[in-house]
Protein backbone atom coordinates (compact mmCIF):
# COMPACT_ATOMS: atom_id res chain seq x y z
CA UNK A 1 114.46 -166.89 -28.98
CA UNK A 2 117.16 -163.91 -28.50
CA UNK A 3 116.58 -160.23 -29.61
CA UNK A 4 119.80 -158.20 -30.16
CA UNK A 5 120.04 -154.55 -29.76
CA UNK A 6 122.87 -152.81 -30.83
CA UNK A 7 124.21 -148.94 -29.56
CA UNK A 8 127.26 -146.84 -29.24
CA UNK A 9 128.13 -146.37 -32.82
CA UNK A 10 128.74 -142.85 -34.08
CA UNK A 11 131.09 -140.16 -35.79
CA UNK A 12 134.79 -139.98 -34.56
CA UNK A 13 138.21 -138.68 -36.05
CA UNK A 14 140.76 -141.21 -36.63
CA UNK A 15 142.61 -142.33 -33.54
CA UNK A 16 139.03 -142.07 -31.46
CA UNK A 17 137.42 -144.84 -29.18
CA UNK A 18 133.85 -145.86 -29.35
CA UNK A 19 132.44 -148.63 -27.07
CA UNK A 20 129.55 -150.43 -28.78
CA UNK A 21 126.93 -152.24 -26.82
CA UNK A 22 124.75 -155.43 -27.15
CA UNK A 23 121.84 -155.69 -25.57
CA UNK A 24 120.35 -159.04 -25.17
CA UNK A 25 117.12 -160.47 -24.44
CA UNK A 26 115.87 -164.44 -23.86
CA UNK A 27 117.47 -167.14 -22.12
CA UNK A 28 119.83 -168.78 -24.69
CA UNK A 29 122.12 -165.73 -24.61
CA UNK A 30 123.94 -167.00 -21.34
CA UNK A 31 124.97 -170.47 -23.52
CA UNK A 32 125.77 -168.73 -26.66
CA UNK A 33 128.57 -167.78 -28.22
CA UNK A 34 128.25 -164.35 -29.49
CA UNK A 35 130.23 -162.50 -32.15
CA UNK A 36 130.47 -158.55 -33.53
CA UNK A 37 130.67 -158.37 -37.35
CA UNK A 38 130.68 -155.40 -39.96
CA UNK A 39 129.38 -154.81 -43.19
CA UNK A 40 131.24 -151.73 -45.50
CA UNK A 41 129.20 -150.32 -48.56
CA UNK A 42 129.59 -152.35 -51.51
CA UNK A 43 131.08 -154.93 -49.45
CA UNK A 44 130.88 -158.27 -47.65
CA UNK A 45 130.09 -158.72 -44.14
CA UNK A 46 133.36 -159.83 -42.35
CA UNK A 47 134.20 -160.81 -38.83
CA UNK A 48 135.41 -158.74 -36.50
CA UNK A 49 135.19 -160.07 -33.24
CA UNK A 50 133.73 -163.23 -30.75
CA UNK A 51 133.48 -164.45 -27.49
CA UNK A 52 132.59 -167.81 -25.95
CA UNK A 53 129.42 -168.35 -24.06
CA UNK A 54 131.46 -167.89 -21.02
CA UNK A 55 134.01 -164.93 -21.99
CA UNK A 56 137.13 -167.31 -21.33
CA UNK A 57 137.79 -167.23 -25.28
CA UNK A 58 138.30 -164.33 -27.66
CA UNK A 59 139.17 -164.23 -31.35
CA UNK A 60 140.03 -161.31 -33.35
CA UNK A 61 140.22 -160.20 -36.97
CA UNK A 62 143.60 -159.33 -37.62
CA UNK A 63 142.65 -155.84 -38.52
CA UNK A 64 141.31 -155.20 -35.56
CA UNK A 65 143.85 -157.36 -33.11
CA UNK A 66 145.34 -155.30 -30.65
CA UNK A 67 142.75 -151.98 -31.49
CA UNK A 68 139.40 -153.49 -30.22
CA UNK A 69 138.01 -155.76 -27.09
CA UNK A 70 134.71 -157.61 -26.79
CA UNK A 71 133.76 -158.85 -23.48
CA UNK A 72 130.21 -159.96 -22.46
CA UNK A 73 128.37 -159.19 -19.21
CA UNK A 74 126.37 -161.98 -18.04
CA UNK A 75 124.26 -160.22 -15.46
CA UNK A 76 123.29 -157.53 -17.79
CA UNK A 77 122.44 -159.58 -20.79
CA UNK A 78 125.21 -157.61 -22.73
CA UNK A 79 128.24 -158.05 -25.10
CA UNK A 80 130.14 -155.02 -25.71
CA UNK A 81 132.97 -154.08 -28.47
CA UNK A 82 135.64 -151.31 -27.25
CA UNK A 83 136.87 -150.29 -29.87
CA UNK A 84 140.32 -148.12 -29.85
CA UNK A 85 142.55 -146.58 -32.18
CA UNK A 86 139.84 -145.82 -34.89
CA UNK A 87 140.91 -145.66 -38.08
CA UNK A 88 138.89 -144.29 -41.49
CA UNK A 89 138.97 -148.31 -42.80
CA UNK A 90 136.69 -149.13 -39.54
CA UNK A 91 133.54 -147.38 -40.94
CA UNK A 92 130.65 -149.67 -41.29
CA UNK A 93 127.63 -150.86 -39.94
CA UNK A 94 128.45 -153.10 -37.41
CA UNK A 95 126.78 -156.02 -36.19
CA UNK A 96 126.26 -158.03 -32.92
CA UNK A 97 125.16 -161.54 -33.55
CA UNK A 98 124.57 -164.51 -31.31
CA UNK A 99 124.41 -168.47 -31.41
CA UNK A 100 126.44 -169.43 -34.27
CA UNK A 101 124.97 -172.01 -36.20
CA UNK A 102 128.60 -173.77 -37.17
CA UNK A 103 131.76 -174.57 -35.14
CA UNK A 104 133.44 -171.55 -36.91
CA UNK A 105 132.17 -168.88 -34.95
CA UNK A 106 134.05 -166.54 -37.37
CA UNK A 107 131.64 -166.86 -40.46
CA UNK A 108 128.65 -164.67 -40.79
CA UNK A 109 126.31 -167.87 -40.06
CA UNK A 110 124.69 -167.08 -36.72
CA UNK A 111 120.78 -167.77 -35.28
CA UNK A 112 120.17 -164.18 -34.48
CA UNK A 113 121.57 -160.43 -35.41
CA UNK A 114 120.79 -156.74 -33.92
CA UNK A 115 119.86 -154.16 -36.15
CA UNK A 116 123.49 -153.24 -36.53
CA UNK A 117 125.16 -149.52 -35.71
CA UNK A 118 127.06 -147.09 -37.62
CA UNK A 119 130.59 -145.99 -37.45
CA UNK A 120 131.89 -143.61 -39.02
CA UNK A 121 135.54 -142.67 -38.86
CA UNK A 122 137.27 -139.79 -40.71
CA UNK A 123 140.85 -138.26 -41.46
């Protein structure tokens, strides 16, 4: 069993930084692979970022490739999305989720999700 807890999301002008934080709890986040999704009103969830359980791997969305970073610390139980260069298409709820249930760790298909953060970024 994992519980996520997501923080750091909040109101910013475009061209701001934000660091988002995942806070995990239970044993199988050390062996999982996590990922950071977002979810617009009116719109899909999509992926945004993911890690492998041992931070040598890192995929991106191409919106985001080059802006944001997501790195995991072991020790703390955490996974954390720095996210640079804000702009006002990056508002949504965003989402930390770990132990994807397929080989495509980029689909919205994972064992557990945190409560997700907002982000708001205007003009």
């Amino acid at each position: 069993q994992v519980q996520l807890v997501d923080s750091g999301g909040g109101s910013v002008q475009a061209g701001g930084s934000l660091r988002l934080s995942c806070a995990a709890s239970g044993r199988t986040f050390s062996s999982s692979a996590m990922g950071w999704f977002r979810q617009a009103p009116g719109k899909e969830r999509e992926f945004v970022a993911t890690i492998t359980w041992d931070g040598a791997v890192t995929y991106y969305a191409d919106s985001v490739k080059g802006r944001f970073t997501i790195s995991r610390n072991h020790a703390k139980n955490a996974v954390y999305l720095q996210m640079n260069s804000l702009k006002p298409e990056d508002t949504a709820v965003y989402y930390c989720a770990a132990k994807p249930s397929t080989n495509n760790y980029k689909l919205p298909v994972y064992d557990y999700w945190g409560q997700g953060t907002q982000v708001t970024v205007s003009s």
